[in-house]
N, C-alpha and C. Protein backbone atom coordinates (compact mmCIF):
# COMPACT_ATOMS: atom_id res chain seq x y z
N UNK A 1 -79.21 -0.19 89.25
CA UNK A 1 -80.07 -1.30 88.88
C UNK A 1 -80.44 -2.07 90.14
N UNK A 2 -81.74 -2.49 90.30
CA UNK A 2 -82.30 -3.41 91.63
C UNK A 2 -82.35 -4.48 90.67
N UNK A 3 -82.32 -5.57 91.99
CA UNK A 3 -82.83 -7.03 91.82
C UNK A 3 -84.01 -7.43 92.76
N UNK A 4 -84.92 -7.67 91.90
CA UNK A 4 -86.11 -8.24 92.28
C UNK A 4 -85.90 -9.33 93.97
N UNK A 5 -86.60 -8.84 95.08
CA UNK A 5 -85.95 -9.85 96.13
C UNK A 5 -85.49 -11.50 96.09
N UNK A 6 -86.45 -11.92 95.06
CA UNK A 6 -86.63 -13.17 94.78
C UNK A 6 -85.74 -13.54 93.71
N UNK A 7 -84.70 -12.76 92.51
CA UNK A 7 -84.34 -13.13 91.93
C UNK A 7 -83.03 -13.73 91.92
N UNK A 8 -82.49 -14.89 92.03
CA UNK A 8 -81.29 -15.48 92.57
C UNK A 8 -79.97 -14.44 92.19
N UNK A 9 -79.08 -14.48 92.54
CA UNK A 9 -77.74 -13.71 93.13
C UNK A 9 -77.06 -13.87 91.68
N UNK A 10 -76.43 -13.37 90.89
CA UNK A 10 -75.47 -13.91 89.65
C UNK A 10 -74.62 -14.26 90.51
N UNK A 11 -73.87 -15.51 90.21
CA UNK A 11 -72.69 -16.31 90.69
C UNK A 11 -71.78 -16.94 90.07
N UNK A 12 -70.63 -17.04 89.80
CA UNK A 12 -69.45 -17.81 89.45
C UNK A 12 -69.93 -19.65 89.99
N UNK A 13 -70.43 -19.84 88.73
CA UNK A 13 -70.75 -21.53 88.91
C UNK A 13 -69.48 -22.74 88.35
N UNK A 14 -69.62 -23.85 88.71
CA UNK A 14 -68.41 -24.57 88.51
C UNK A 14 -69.06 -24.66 87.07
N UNK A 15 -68.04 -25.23 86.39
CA UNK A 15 -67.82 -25.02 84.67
C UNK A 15 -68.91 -26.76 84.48
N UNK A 16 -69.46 -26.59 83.50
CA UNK A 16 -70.73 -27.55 83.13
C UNK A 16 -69.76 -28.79 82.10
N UNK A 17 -70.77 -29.80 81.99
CA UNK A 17 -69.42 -30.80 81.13
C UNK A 17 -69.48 -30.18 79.81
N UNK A 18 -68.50 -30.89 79.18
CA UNK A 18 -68.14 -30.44 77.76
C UNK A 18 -67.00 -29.51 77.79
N UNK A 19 -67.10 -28.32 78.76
CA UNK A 19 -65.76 -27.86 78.71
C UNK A 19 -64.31 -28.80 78.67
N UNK A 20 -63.68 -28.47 77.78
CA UNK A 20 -62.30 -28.65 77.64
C UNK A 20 -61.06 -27.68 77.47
N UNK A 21 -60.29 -28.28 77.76
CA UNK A 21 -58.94 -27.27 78.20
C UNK A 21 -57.89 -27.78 77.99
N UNK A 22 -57.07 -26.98 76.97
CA UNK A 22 -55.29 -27.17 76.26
C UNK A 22 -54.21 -26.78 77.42
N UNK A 23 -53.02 -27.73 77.68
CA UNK A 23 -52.06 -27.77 78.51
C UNK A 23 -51.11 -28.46 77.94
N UNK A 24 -50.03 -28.39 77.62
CA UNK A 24 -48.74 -29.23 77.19
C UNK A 24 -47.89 -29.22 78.48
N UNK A 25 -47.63 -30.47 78.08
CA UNK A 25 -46.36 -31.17 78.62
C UNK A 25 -45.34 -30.87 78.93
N UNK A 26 -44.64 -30.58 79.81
CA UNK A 26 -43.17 -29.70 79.28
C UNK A 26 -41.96 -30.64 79.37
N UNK A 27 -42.26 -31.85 79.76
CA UNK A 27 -41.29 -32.56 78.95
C UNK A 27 -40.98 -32.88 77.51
N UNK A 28 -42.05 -32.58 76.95
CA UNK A 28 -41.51 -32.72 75.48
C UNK A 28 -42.75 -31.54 74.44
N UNK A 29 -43.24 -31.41 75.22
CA UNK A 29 -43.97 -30.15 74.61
C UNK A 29 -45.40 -30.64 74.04
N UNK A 30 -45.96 -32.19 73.81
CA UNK A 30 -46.79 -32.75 73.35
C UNK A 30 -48.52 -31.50 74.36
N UNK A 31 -48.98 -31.52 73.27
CA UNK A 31 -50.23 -30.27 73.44
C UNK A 31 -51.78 -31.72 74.15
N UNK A 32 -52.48 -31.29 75.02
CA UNK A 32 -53.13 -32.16 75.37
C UNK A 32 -54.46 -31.32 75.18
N UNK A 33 -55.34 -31.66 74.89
CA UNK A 33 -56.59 -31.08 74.89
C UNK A 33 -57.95 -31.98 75.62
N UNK A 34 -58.48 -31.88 76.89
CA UNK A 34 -59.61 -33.06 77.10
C UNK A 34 -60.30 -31.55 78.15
N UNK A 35 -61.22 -33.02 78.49
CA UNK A 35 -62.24 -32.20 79.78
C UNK A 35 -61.07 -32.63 81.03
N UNK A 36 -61.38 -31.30 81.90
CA UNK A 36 -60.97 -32.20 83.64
C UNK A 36 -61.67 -32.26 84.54
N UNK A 37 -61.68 -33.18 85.44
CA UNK A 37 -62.72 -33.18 86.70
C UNK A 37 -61.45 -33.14 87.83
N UNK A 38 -62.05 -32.99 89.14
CA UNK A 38 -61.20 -33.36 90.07
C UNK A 38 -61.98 -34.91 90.41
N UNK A 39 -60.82 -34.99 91.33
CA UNK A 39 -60.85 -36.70 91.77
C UNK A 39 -60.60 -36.23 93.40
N UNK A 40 -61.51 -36.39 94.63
CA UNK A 40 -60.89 -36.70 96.20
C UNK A 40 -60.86 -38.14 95.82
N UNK A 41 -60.07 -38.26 96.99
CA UNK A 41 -59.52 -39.48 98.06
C UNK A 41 -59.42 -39.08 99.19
N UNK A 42 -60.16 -39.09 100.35
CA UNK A 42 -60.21 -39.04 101.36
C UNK A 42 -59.33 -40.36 101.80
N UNK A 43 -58.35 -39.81 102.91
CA UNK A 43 -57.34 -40.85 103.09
C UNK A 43 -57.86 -42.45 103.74
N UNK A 44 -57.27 -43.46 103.20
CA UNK A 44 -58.02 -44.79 103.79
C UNK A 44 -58.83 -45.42 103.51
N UNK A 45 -59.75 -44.45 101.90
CA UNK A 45 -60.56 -44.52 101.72
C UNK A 45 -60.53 -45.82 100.80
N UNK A 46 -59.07 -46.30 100.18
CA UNK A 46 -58.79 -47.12 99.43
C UNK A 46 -59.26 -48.85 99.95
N UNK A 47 -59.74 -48.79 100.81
CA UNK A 47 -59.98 -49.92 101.79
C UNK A 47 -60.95 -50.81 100.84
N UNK A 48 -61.45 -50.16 99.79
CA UNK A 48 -62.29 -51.04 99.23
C UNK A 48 -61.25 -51.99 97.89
N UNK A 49 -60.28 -51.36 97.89
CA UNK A 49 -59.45 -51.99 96.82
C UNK A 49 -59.86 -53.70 97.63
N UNK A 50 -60.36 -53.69 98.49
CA UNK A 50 -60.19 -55.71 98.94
C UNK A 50 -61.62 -55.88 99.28
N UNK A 51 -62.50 -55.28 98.78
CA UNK A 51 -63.97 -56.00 98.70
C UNK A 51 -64.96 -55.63 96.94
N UNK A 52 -65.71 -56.37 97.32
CA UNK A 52 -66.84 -56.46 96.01
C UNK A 52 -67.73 -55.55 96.93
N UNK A 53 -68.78 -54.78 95.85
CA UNK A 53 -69.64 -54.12 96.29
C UNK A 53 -70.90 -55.00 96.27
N UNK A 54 -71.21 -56.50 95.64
CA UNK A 54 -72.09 -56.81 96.45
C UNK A 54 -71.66 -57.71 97.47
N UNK A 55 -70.47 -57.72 97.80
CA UNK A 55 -70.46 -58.58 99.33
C UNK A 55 -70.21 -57.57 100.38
N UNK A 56 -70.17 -56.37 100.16
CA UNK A 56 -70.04 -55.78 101.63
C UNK A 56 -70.67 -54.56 101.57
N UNK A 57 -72.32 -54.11 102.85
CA UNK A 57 -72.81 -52.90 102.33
C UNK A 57 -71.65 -51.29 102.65
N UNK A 58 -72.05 -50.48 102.33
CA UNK A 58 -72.22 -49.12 102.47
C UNK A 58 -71.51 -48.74 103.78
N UNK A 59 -72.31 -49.30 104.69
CA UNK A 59 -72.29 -48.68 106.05
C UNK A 59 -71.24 -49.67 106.98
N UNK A 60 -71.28 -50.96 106.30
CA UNK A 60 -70.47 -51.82 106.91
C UNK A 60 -68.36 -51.23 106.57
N UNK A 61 -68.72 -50.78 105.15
CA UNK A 61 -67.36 -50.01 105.21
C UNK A 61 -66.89 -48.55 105.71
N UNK A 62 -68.16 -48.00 105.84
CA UNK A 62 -67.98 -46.73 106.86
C UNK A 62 -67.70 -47.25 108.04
N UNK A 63 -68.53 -47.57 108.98
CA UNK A 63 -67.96 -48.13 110.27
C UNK A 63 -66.30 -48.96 109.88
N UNK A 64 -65.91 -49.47 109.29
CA UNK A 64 -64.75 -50.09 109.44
C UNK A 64 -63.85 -48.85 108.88
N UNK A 65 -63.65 -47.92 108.46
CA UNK A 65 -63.15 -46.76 107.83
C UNK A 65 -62.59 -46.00 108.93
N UNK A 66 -64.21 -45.79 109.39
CA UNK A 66 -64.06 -44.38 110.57
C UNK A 66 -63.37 -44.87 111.69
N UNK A 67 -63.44 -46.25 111.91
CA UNK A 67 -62.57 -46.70 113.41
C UNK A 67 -61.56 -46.51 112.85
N UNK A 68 -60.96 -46.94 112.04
CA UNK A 68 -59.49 -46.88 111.33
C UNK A 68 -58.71 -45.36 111.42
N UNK A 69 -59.95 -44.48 110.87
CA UNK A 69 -59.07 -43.29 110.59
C UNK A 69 -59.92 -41.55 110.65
N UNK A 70 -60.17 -42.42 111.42
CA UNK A 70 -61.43 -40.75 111.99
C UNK A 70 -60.59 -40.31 113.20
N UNK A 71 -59.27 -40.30 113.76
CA UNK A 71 -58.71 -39.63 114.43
C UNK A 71 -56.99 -39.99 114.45
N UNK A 72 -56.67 -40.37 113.58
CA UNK A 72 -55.53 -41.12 112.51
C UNK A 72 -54.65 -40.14 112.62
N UNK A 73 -55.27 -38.50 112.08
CA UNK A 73 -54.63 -37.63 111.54
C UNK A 73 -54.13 -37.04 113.00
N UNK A 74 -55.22 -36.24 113.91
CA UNK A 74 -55.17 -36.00 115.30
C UNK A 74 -54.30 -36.25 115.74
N UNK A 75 -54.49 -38.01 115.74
CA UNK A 75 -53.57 -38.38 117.02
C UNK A 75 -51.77 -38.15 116.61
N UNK A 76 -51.40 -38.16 115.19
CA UNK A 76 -50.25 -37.90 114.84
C UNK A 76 -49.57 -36.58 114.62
N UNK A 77 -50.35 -35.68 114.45
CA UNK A 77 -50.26 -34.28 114.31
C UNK A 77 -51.56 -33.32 114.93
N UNK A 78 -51.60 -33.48 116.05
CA UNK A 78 -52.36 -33.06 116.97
C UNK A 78 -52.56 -31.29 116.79
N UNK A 79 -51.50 -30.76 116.42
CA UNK A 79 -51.63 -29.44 116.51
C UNK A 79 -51.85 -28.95 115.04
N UNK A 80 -52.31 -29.47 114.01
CA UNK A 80 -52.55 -29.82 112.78
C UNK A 80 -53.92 -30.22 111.99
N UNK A 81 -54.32 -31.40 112.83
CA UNK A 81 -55.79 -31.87 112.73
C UNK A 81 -56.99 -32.03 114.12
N UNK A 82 -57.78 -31.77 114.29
CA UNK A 82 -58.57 -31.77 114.97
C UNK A 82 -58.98 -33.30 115.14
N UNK A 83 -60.12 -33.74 116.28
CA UNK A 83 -60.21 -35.11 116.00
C UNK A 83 -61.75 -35.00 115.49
N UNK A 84 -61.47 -36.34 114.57
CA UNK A 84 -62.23 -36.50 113.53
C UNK A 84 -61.82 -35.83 111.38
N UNK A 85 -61.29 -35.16 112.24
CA UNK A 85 -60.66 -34.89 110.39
C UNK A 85 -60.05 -35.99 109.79
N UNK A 86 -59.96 -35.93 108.41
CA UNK A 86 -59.65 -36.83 107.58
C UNK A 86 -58.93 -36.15 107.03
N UNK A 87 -57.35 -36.23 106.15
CA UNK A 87 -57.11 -35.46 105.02
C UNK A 87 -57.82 -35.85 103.71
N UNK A 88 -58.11 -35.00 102.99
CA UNK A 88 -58.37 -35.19 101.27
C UNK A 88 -57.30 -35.28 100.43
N UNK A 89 -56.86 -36.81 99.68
CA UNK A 89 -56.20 -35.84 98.60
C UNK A 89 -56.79 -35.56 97.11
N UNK A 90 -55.96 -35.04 96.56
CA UNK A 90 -56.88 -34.41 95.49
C UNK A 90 -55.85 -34.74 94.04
N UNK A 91 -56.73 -35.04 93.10
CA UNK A 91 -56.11 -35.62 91.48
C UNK A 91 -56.72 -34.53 90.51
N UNK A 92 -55.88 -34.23 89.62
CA UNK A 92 -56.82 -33.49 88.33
C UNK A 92 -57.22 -34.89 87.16
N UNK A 93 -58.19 -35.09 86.70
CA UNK A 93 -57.84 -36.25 86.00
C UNK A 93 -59.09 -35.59 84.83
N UNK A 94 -59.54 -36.77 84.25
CA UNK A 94 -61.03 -36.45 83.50
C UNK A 94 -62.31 -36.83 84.23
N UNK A 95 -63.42 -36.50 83.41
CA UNK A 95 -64.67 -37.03 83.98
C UNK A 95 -65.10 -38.76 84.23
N UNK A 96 -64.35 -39.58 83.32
CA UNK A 96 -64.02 -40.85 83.30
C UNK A 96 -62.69 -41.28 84.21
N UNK A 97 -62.15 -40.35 84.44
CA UNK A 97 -60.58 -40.99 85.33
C UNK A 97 -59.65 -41.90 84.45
N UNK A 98 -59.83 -41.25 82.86
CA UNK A 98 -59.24 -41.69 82.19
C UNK A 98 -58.08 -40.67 81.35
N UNK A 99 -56.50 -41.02 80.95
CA UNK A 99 -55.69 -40.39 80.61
C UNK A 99 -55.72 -39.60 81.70
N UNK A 100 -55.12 -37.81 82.09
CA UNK A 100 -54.46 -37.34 82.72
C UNK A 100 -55.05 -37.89 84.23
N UNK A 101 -54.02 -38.03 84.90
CA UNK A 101 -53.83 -38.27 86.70
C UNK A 101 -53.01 -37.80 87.25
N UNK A 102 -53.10 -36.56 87.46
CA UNK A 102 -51.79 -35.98 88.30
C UNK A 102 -52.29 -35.19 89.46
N UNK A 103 -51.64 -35.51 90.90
CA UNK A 103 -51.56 -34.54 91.82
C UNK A 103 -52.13 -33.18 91.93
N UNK A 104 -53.07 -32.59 92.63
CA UNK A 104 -54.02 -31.50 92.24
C UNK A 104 -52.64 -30.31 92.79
N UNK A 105 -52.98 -29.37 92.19
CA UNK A 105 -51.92 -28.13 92.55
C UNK A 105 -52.64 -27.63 93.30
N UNK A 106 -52.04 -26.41 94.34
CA UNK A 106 -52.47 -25.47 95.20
C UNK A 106 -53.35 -26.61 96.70
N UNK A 107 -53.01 -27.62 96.78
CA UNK A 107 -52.98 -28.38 97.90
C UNK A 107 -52.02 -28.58 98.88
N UNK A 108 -51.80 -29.16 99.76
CA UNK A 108 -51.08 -29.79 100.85
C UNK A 108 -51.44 -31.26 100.48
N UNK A 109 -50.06 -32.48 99.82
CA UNK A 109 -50.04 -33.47 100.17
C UNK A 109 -49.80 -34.01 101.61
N UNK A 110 -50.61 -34.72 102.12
CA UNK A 110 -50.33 -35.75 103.10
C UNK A 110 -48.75 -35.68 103.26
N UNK A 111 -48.26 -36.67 101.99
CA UNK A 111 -46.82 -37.35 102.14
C UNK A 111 -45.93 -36.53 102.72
N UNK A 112 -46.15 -34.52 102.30
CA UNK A 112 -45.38 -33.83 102.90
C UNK A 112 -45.18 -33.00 104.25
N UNK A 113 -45.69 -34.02 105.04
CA UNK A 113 -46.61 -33.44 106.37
C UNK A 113 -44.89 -34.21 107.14
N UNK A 114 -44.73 -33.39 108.25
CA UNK A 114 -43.88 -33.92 108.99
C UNK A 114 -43.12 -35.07 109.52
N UNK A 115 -42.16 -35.40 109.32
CA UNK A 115 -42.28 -36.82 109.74
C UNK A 115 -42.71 -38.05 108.21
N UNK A 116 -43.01 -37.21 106.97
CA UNK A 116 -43.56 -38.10 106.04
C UNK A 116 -42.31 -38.86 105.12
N UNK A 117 -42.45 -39.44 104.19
CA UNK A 117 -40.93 -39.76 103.08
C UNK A 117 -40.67 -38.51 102.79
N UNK A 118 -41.74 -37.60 101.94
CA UNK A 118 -41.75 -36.76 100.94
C UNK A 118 -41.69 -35.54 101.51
N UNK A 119 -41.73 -35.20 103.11
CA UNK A 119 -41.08 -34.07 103.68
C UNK A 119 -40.81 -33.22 103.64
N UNK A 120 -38.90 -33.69 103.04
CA UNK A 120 -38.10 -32.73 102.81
C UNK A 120 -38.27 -32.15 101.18
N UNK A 121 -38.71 -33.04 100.62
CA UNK A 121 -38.24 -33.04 99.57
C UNK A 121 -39.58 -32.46 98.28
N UNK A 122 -40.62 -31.86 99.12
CA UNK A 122 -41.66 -31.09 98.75
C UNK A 122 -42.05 -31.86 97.42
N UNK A 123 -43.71 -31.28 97.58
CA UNK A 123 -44.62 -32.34 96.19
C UNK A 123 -44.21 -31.44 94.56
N UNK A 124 -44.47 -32.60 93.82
CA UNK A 124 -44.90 -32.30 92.53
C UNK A 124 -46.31 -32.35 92.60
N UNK A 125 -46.86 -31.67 91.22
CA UNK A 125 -48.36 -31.68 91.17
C UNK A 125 -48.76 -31.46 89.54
N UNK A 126 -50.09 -31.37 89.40
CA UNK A 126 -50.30 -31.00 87.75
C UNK A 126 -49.26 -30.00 86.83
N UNK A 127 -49.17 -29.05 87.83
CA UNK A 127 -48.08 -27.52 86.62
C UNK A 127 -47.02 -27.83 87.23
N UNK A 128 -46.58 -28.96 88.14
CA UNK A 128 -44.96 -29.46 87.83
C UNK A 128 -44.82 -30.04 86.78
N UNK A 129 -45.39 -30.43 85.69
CA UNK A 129 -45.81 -31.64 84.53
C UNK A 129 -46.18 -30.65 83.33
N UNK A 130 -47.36 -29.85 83.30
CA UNK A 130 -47.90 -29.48 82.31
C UNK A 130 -48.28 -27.22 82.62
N UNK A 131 -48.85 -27.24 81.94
CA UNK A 131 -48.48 -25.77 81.79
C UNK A 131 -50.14 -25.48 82.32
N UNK A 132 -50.26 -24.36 82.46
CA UNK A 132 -52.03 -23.91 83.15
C UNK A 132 -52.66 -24.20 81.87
N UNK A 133 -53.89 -24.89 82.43
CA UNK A 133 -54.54 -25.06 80.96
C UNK A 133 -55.52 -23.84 80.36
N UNK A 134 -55.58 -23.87 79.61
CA UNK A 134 -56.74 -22.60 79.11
C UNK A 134 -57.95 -23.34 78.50
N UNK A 135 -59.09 -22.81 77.99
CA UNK A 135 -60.11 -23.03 77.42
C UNK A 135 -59.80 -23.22 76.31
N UNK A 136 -60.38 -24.27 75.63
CA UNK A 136 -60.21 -23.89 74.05
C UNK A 136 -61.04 -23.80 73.34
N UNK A 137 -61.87 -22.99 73.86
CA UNK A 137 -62.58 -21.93 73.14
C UNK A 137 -62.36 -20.48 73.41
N UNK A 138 -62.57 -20.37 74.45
CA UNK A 138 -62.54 -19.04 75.45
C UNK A 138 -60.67 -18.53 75.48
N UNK A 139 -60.07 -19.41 75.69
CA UNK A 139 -58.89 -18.66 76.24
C UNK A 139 -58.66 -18.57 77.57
N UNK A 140 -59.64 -18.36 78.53
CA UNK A 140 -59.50 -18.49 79.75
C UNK A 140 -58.59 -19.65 80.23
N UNK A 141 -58.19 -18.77 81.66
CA UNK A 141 -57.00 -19.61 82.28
C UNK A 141 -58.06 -20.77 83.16
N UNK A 142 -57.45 -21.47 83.57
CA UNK A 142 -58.64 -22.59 84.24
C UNK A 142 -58.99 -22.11 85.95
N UNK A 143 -60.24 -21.96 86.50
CA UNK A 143 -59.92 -21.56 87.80
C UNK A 143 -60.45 -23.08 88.26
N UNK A 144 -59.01 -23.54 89.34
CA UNK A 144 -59.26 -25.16 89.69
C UNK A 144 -60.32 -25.46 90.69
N UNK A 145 -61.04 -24.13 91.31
CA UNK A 145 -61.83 -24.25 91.91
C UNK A 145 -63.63 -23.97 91.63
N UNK A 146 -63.17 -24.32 90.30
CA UNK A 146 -64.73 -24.31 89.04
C UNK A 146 -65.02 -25.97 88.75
N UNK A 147 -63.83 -26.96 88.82
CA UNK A 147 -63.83 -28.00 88.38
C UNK A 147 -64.48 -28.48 88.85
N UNK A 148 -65.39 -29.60 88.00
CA UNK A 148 -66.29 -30.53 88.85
C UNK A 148 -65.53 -31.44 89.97
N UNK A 149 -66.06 -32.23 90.76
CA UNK A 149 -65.53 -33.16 91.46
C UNK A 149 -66.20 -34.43 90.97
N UNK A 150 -65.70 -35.53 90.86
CA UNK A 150 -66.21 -36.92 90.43
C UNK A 150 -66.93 -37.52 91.25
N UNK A 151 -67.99 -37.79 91.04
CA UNK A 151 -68.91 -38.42 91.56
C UNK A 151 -68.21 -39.86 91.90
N UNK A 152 -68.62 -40.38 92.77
CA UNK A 152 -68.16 -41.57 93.14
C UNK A 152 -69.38 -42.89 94.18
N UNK A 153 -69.58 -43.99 93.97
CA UNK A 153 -70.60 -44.59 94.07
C UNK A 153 -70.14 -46.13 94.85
N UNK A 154 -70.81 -47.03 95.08
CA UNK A 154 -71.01 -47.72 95.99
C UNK A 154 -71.99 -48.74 95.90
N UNK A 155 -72.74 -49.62 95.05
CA UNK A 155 -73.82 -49.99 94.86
C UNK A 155 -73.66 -51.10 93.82
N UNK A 156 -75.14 -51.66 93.02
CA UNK A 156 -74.69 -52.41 92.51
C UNK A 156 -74.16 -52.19 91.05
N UNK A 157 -74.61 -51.05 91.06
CA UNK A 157 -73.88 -50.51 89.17
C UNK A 157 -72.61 -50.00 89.34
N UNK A 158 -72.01 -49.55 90.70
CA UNK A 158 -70.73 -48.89 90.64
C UNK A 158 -70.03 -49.18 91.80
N UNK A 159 -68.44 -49.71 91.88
CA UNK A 159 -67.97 -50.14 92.87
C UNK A 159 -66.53 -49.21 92.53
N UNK A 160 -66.74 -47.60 92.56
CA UNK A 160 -66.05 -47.27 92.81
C UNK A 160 -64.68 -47.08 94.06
N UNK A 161 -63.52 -46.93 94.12
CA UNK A 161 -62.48 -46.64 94.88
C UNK A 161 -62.94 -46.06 96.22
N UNK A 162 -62.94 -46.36 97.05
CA UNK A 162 -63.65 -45.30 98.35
C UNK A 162 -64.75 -44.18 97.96
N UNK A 163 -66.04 -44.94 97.17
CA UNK A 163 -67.05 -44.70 96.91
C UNK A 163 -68.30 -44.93 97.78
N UNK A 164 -67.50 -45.71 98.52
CA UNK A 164 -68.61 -46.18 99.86
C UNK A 164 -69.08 -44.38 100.94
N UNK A 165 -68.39 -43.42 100.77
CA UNK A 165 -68.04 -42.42 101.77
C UNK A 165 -69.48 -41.61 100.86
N UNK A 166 -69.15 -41.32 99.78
CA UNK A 166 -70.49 -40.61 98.80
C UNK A 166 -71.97 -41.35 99.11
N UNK A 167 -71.63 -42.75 98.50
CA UNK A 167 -73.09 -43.55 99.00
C UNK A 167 -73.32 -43.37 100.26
N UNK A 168 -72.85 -43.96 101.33
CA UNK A 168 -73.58 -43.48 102.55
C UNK A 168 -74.08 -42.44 102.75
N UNK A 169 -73.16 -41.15 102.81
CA UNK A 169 -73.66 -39.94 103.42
C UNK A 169 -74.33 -39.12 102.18
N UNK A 170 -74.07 -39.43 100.73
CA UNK A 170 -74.48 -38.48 99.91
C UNK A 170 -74.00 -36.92 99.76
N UNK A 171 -72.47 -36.98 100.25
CA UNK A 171 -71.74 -35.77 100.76
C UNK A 171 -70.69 -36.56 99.46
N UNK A 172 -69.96 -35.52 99.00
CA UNK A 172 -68.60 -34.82 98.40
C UNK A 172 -67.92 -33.95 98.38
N UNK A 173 -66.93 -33.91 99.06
CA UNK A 173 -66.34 -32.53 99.37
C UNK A 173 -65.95 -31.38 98.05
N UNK A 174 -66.19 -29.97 98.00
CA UNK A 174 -65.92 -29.08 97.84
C UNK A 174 -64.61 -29.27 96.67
N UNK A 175 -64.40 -28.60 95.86
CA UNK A 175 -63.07 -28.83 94.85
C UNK A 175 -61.75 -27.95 95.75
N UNK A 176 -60.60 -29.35 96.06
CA UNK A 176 -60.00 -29.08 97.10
C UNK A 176 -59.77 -28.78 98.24
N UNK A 177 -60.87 -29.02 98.75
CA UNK A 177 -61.48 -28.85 100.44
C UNK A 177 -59.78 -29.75 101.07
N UNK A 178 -59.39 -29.35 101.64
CA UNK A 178 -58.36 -29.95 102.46
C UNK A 178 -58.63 -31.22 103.11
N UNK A 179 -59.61 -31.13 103.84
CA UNK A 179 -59.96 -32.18 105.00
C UNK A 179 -61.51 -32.67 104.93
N UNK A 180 -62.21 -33.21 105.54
CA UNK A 180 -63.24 -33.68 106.03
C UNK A 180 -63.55 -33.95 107.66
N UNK A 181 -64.77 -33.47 107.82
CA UNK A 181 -64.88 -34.26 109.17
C UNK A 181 -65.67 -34.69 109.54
N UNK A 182 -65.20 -36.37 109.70
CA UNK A 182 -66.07 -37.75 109.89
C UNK A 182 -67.16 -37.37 110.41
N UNK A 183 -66.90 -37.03 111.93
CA UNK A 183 -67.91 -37.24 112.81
C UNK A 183 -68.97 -36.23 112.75
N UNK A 184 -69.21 -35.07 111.80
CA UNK A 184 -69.89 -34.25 111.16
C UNK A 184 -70.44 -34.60 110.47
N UNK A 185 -70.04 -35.56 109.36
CA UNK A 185 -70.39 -35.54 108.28
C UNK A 185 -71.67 -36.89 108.08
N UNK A 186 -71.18 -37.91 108.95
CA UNK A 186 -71.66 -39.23 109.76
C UNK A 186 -72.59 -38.81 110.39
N UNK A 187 -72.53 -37.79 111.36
CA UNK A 187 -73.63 -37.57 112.07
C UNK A 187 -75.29 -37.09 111.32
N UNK A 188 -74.53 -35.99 110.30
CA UNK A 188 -75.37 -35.48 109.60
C UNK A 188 -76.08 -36.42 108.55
N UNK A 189 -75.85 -37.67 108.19
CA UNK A 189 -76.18 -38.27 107.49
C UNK A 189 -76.73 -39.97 108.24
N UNK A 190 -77.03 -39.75 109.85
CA UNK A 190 -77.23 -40.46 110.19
C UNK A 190 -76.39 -41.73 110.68
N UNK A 191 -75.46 -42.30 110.30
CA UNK A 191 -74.51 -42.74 110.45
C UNK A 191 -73.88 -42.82 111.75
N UNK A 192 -73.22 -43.99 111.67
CA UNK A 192 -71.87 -44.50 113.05
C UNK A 192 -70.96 -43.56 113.01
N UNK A 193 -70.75 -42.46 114.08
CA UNK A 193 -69.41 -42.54 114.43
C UNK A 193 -68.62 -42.63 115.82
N UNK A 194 -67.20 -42.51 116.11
CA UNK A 194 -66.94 -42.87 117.23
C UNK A 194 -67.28 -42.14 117.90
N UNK A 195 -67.22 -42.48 119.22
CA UNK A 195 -67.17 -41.55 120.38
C UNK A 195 -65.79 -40.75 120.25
N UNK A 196 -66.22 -39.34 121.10
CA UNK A 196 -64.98 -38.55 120.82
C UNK A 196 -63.75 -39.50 122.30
């Protein structure tokens, strides 16, 4: 069989809303059924927990971000992060960020990076808690790298959590992308960043 040159590629696309997916608990076996999205946090990004989104723009919290922590990671684990990377971390939650919040599996937490509390003593994550979820319709096992990622905003209708990073650049990382990098990502979107 040919494909017409022009006719787009069949591809494995991330799963559309409405999907939902069954996982129990295994502390007590309670059966959960919702949609999931992923959730980043690019580290630091929490900086807005201490402003209003109409008293401080966009770009005024990027520049105060990226001095902070656009070479944060580098300078502490040099043979680890490059400069300008950011770590991501990553949540399974819903499309609202409402009910489930747990630790994304098949990541690297931060906390367990050398030198961290959580170290020695290695992460929990979603299937430390609950069981792989399946479709419930399909049966299918969930692939976590189909999940949407949550949009996140900056403006005057939405003063999301380190939502300022989406509004500026109009970038979201990848479902579970490890890292980011600032001065890439800034550049490409016009934006402040430091000198190397």
């Amino acid at each position: 069989m040919t494909t017409a040159p022009d006719a787009p590629p069949h591809t494995v696309l991330p799963y559309g809303p409405g999907n939902r997916w069954t996982f129990t608990y295994e502390g007590n076996g309670y059966v959960k059924t919702e949609e999931l999205a992923l959730y980043a946090e690019p580290n630091g990004s929490t900086l807005t927990d201490d402003y209003l989104a109409n008293k401080i723009s966009t770009e005024a919290l990027w520049q105060m971000w990226v001095d902070e922590w656009a070479d944060s990671y580098h300078k502490q684990w040099p043979n680890l992060y490059r400069p300008g990377e950011v770590h991501i971390s990553w949540y399974v939650t819903t499309p609202d960020i409402t009910g489930t919040f747990e630790g994304a599996s098949h990541i690297t937490d931060w906390r367990t990076l050398p030198g961290q509390l959580d170290a020695d003593r290695g992460q929990e994550d979603f299937l430390t808690h609950y069981t792989h979820p399946t479709h419930v319709v399909t049966g299918e096992r969930l692939n976590w790298l189909r999940l949407p990622v949550v949009d996140r905003g900056w403006n005057s209708g939405a003063s999301n959590k380190g939502g300022f990073i989406q509004q500026a650049t109009g970038w979201k990382p990848s479902p579970l992308q490890p890292t980011m990098d600032v001065r890439q990502i800034g550049a490409a979107a016009g934006l402040y960043v430091p000198p190397l």
